[in-house]
PDB file of N, CA and C in Angstrom:
ATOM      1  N   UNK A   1      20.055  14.239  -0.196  1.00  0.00           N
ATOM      2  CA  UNK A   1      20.175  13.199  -1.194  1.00  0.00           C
ATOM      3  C   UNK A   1      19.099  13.400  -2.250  1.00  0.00           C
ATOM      4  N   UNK A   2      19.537  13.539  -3.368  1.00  0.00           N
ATOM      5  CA  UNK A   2      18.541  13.639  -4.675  1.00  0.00           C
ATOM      6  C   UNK A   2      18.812  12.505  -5.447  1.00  0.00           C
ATOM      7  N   UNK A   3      17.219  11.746  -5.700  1.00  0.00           N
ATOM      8  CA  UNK A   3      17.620  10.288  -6.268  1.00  0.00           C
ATOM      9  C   UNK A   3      16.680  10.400  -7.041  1.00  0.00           C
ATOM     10  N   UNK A   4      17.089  10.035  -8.637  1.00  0.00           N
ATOM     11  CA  UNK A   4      16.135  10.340  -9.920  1.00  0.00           C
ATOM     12  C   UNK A   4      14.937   9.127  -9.270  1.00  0.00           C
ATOM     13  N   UNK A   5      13.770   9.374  -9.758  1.00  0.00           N
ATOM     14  CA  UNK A   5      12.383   9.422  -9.359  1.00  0.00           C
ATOM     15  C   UNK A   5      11.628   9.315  -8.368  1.00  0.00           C
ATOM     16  N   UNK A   6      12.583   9.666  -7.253  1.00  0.00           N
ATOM     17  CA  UNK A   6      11.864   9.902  -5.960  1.00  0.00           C
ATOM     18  C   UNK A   6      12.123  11.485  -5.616  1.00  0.00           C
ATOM     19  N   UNK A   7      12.316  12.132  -6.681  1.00  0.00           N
ATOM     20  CA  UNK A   7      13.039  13.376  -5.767  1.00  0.00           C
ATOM     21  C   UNK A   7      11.491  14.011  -6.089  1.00  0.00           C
ATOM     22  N   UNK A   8      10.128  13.885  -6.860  1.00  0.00           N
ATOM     23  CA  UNK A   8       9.044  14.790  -6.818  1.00  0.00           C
ATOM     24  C   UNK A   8       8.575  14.809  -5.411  1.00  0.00           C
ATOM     25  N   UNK A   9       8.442  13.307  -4.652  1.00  0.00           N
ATOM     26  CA  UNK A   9       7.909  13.036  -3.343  1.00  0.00           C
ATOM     27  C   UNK A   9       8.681  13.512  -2.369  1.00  0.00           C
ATOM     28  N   UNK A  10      10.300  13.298  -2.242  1.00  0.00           N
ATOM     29  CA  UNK A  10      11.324  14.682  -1.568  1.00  0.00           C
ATOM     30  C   UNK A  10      10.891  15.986  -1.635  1.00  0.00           C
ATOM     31  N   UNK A  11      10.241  16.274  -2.192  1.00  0.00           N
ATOM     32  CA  UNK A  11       9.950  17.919  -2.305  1.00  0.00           C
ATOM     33  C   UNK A  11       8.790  18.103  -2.153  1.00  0.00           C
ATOM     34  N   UNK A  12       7.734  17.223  -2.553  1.00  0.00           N
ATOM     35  CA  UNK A  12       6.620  17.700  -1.841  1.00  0.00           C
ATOM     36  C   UNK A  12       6.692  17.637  -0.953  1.00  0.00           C
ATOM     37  N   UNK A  13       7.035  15.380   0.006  1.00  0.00           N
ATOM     38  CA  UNK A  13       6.566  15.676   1.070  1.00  0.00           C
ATOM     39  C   UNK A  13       7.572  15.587   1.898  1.00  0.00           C
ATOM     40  N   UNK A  14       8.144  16.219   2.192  1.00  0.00           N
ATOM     41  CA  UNK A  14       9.468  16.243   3.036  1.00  0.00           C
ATOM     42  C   UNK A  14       8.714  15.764   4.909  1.00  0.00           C
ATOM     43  N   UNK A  15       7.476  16.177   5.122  1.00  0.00           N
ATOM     44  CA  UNK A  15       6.758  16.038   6.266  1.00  0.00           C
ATOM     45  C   UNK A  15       6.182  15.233   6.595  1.00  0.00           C
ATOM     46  N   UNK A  16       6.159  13.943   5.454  1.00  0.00           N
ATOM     47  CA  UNK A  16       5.028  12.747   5.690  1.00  0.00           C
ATOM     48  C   UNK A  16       5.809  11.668   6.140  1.00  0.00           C
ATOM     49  N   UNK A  17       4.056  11.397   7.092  1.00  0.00           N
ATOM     50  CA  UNK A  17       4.500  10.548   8.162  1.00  0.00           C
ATOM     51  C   UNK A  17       5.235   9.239   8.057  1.00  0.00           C
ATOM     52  N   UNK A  18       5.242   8.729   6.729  1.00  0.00           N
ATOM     53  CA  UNK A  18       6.219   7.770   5.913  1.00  0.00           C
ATOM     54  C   UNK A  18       7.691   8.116   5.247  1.00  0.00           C
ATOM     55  N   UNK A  19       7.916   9.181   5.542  1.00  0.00           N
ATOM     56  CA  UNK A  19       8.760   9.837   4.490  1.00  0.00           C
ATOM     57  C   UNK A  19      10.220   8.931   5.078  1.00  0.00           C
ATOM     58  N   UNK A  20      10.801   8.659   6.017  1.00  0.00           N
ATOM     59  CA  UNK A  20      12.033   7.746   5.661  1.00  0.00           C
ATOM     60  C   UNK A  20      11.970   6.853   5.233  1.00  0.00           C
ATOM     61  N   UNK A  21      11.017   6.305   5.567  1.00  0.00           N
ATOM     62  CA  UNK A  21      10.740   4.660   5.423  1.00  0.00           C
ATOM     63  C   UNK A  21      10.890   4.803   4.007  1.00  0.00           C
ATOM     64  N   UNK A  22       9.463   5.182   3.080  1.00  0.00           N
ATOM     65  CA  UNK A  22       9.574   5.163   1.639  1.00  0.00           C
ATOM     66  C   UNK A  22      11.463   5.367   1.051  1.00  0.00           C
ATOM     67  N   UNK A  23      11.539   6.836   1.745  1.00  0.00           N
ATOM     68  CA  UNK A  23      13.027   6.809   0.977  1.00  0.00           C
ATOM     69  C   UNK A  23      13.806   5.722   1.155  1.00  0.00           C
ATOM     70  N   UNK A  24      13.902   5.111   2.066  1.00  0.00           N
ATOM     71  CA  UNK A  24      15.232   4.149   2.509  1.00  0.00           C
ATOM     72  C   UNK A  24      14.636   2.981   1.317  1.00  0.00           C
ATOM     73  N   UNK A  25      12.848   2.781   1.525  1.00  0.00           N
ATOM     74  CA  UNK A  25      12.632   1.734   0.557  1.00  0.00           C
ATOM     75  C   UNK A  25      13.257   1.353  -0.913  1.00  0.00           C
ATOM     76  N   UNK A  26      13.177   2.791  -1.453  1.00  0.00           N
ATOM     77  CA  UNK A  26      13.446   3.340  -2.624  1.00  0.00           C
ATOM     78  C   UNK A  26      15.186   3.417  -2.780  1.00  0.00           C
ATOM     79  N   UNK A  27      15.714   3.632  -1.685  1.00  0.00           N
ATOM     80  CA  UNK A  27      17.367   3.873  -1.904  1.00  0.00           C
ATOM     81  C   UNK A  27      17.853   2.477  -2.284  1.00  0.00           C
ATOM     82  N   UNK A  28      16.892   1.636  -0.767  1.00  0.00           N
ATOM     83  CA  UNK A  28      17.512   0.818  -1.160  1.00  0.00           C
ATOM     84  C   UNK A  28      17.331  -0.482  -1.925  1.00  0.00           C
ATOM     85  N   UNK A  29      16.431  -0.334  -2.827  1.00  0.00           N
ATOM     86  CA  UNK A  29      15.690  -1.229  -3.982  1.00  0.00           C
ATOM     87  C   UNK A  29      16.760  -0.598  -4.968  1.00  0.00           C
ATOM     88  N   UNK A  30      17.033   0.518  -5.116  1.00  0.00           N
ATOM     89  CA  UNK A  30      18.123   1.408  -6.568  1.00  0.00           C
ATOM     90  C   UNK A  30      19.537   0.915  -6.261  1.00  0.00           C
ATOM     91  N   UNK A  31      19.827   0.673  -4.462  1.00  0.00           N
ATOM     92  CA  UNK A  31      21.008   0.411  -3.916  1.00  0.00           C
ATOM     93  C   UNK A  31      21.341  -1.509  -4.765  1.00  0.00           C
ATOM     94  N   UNK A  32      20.370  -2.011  -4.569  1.00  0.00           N
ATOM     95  CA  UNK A  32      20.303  -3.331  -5.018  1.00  0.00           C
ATOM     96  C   UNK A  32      19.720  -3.569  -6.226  1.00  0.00           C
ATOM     97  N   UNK A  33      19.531  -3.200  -7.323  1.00  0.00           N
ATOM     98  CA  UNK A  33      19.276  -2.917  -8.141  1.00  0.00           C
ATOM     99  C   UNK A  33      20.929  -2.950  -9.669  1.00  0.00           C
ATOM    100  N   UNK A  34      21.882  -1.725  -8.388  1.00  0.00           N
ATOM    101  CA  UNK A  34      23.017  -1.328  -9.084  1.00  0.00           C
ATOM    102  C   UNK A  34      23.450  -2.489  -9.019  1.00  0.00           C
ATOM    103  N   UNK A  35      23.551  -3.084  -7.684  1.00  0.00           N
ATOM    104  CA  UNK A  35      24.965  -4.798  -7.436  1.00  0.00           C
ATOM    105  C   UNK A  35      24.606  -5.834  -8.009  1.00  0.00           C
ATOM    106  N   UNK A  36      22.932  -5.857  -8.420  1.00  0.00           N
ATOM    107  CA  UNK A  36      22.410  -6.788  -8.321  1.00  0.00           C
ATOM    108  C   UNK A  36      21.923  -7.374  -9.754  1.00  0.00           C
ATOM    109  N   UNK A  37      22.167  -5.867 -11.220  1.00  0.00           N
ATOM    110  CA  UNK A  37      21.166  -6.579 -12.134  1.00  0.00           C
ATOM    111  C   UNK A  37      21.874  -5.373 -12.927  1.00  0.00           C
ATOM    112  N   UNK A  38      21.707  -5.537 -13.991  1.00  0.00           N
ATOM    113  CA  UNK A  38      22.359  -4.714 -15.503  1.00  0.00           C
ATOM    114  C   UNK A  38      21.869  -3.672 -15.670  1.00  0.00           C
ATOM    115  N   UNK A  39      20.231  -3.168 -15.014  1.00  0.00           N
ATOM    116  CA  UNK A  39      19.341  -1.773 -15.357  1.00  0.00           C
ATOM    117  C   UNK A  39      19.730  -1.112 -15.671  1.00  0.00           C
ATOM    118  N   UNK A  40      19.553   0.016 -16.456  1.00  0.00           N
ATOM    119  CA  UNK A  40      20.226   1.182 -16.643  1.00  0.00           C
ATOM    120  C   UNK A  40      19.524   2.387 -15.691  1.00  0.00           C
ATOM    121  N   UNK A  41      19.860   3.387 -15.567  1.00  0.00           N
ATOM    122  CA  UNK A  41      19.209   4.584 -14.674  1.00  0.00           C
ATOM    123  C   UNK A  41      17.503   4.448 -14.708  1.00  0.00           C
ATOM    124  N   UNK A  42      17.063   4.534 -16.181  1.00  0.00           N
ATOM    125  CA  UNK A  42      15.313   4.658 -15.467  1.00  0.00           C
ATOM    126  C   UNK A  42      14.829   3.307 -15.226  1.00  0.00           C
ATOM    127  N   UNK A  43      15.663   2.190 -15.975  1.00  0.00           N
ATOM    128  CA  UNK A  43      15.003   0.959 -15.426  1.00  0.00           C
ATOM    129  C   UNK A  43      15.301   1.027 -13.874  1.00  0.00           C
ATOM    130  N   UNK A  44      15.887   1.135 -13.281  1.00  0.00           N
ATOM    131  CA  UNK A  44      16.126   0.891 -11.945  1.00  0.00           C
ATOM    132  C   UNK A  44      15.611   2.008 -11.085  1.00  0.00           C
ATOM    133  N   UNK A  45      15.627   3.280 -11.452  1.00  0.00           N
ATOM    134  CA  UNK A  45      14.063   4.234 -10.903  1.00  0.00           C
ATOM    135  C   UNK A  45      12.786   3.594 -11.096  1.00  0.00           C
ATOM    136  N   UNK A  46      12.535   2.900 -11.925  1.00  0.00           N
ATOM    137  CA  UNK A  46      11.093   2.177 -12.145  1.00  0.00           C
ATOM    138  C   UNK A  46      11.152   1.255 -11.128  1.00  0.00           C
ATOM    139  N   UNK A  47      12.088   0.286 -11.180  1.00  0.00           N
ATOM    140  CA  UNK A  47      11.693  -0.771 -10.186  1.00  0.00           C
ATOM    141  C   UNK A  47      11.934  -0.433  -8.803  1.00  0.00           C
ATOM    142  N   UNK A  48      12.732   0.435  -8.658  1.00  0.00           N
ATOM    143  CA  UNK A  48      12.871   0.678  -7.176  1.00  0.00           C
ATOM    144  C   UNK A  48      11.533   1.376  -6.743  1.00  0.00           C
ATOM    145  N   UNK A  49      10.648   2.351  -7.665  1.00  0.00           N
ATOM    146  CA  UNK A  49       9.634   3.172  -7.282  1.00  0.00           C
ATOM    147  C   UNK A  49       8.342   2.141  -7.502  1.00  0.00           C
ATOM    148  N   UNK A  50       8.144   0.864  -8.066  1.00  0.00           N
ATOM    149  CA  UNK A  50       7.250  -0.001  -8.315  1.00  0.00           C
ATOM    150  C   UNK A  50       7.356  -0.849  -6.850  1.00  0.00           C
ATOM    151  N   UNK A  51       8.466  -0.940  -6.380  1.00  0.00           N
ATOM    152  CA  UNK A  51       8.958  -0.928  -4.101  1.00  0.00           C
ATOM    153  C   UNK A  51       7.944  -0.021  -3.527  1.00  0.00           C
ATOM    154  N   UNK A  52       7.981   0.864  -3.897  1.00  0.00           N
ATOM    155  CA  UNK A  52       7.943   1.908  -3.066  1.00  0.00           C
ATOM    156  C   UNK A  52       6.072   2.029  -2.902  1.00  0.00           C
ATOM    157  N   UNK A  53       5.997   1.926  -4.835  1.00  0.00           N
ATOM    158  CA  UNK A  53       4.266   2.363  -4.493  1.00  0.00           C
ATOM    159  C   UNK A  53       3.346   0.674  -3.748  1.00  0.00           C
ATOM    160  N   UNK A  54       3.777  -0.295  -3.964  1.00  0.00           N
ATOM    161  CA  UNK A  54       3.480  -1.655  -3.379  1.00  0.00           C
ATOM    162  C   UNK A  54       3.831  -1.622  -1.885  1.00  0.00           C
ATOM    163  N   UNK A  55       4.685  -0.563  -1.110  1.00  0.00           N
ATOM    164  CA  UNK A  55       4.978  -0.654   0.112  1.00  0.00           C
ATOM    165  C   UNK A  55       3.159   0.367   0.664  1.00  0.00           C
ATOM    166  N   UNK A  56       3.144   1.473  -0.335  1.00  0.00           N
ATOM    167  CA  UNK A  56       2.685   2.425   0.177  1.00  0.00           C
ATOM    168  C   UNK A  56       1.195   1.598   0.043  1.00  0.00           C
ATOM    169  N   UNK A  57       1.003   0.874  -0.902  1.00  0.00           N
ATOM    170  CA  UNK A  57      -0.318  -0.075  -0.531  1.00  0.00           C
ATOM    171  C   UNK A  57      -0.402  -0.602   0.635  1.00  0.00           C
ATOM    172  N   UNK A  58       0.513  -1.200   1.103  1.00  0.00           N
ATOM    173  CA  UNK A  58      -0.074  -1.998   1.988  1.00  0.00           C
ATOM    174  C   UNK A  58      -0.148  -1.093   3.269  1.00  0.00           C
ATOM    175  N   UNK A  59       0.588   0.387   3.316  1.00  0.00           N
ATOM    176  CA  UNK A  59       0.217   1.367   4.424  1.00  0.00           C
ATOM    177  C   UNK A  59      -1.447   1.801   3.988  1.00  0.00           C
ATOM    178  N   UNK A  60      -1.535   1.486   2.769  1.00  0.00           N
ATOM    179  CA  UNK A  60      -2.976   2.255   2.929  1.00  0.00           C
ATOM    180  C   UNK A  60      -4.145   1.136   3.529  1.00  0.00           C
ATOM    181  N   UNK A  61      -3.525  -0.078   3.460  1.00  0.00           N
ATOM    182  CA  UNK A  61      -4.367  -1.145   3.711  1.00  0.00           C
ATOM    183  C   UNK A  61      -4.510  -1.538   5.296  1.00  0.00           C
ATOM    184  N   UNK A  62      -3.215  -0.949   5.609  1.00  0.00           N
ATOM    185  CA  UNK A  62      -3.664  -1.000   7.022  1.00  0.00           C
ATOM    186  C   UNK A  62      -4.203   0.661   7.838  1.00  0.00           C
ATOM    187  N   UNK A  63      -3.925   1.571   7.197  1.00  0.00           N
ATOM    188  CA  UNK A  63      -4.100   2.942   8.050  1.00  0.00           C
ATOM    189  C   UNK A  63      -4.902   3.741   6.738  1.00  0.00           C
ATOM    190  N   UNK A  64      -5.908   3.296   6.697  1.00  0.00           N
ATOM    191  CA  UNK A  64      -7.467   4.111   5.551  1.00  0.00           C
ATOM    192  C   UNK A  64      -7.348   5.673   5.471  1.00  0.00           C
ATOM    193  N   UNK A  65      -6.481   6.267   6.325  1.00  0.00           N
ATOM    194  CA  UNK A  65      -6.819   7.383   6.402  1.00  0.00           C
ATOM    195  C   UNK A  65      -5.679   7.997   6.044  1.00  0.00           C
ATOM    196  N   UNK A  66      -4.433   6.916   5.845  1.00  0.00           N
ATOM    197  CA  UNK A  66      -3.758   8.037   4.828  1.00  0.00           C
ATOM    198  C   UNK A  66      -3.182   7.951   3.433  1.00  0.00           C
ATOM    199  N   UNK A  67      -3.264   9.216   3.127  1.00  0.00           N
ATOM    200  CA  UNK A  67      -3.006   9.501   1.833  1.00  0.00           C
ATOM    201  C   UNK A  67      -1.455  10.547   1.589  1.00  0.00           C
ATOM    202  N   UNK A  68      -1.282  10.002   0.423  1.00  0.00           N
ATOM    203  CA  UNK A  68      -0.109  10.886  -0.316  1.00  0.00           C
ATOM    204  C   UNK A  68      -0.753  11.189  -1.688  1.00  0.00           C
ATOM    205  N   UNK A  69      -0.728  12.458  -1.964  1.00  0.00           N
ATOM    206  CA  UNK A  69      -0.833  12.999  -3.282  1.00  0.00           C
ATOM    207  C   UNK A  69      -0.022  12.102  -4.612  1.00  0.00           C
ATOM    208  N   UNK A  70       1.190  12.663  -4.331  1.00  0.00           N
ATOM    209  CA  UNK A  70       1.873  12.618  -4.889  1.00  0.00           C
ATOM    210  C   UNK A  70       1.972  10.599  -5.489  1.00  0.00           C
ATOM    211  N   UNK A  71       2.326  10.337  -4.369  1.00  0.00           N
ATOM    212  CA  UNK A  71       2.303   8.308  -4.567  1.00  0.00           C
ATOM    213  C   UNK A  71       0.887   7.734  -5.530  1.00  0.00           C
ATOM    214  N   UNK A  72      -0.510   8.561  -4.960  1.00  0.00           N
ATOM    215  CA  UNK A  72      -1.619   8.391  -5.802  1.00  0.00           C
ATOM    216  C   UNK A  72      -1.722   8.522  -6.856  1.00  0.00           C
ATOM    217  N   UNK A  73      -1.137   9.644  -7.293  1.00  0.00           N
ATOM    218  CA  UNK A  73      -0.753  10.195  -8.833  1.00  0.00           C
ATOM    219  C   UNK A  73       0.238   9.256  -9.438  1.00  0.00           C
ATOM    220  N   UNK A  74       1.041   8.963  -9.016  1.00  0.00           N
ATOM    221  CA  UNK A  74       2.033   7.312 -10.101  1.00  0.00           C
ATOM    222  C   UNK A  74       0.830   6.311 -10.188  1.00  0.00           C
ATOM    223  N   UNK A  75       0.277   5.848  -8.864  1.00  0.00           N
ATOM    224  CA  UNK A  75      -0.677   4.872  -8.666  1.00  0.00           C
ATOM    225  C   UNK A  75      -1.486   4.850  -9.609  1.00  0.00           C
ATOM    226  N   UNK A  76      -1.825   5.929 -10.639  1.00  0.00           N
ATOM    227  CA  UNK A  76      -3.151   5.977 -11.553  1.00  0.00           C
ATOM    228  C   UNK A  76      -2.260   6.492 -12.999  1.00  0.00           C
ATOM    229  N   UNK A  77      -0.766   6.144 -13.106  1.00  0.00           N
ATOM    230  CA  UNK A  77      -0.479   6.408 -14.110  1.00  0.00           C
ATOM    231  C   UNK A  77      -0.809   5.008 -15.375  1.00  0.00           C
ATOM    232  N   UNK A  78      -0.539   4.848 -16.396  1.00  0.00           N
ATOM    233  CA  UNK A  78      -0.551   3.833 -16.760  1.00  0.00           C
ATOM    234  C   UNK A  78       1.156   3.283 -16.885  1.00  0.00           C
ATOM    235  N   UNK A  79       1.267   2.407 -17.155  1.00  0.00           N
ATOM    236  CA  UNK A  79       2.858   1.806 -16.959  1.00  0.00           C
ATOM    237  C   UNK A  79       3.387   2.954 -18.109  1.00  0.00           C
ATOM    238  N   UNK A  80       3.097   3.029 -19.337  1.00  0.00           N
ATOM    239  CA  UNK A  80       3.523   4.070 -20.279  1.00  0.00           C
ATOM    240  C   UNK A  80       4.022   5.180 -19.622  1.00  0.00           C
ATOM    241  N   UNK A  81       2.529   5.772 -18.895  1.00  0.00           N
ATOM    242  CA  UNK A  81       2.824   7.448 -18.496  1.00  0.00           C
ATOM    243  C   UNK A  81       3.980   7.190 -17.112  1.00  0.00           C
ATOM    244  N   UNK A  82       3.992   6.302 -16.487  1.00  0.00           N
ATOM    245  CA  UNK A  82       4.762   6.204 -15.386  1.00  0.00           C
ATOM    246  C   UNK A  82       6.060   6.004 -15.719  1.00  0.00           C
ATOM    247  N   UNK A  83       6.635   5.256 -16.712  1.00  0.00           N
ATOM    248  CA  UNK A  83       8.047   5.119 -17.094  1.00  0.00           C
ATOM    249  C   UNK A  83       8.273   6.585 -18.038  1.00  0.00           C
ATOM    250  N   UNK A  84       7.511   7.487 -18.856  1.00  0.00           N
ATOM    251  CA  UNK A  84       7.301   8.856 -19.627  1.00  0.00           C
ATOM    252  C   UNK A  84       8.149   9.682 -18.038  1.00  0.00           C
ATOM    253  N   UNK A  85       7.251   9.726 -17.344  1.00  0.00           N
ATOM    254  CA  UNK A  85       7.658  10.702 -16.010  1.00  0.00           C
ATOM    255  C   UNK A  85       8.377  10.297 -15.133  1.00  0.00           C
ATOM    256  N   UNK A  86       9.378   9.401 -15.463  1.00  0.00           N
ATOM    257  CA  UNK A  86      10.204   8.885 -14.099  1.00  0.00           C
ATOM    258  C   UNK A  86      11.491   9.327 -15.438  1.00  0.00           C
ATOM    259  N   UNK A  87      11.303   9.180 -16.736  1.00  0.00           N
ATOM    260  CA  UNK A  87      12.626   9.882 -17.343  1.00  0.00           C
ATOM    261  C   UNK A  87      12.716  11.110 -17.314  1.00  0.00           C
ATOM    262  N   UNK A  88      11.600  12.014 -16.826  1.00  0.00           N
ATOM    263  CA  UNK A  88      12.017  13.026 -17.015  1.00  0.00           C
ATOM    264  C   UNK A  88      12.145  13.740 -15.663  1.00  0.00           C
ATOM    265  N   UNK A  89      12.035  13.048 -14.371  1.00  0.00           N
ATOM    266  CA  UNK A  89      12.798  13.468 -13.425  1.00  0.00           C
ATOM    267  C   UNK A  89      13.867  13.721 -13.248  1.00  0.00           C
TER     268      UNK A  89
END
C-alpha cells in the first residue's frame, strides 16, 4: 500500500517498532477524512499525518528511548515546510 505522505516513513522504516500502528493511524484518519469532510488529496495527507505525528508524541512520552528519524524531521518542520513536502510526496 502506497499512501501520499506516509510513503517516506514506508520506506525508511518498514522495521519500526510502531510501524503498523502509525500506518493504520494514518490510513485510517485519510480513510475518514474521504467519508467524512470535502479535503482534497494534500489536505487530507496533512491531517491524517498531523494523527500520526500527535500519536507518535505521546509514544515518545511514554517510551524516552524511542526515536524515528524520519517522524522528527516533520516534527521540526514549520506548518509551511510541512504542507511544501507532503505535496510533493
Amino acid at each position: 500500500m502506497r499512501v501520499k505522505g506516509i510513503s517516506e516513513f514506508m520506506d525508511r522504516c518498514p522495521n519500526d517498532k510502531f510501524f503498523k500502528s502509525i500506518t493504520m493511524i494514518y490510513s485510517l484518519s485519510q480513510f475518514d477524512n474521504q467519508i467524512n469532510t470535502n479535503l482534497n488529496e494534500n489536505e487530507s495527507a496533512y491531517s491524517a499525518l498531523l494523527s500520526v505525528l500527535k500519536y507518535y508524541k505521546n509514544i515518545v512520552e511514554l517510551d524516552s528511548s524511542y526515536n524515528n528519524s524520519t517522524l522528527e524531521e516533520y516534527l521540526e518542520l514549520s506548518e509551511k515546510e510541512f504542507r511544501k513536502k507532503i505535496r510533493r510526496l
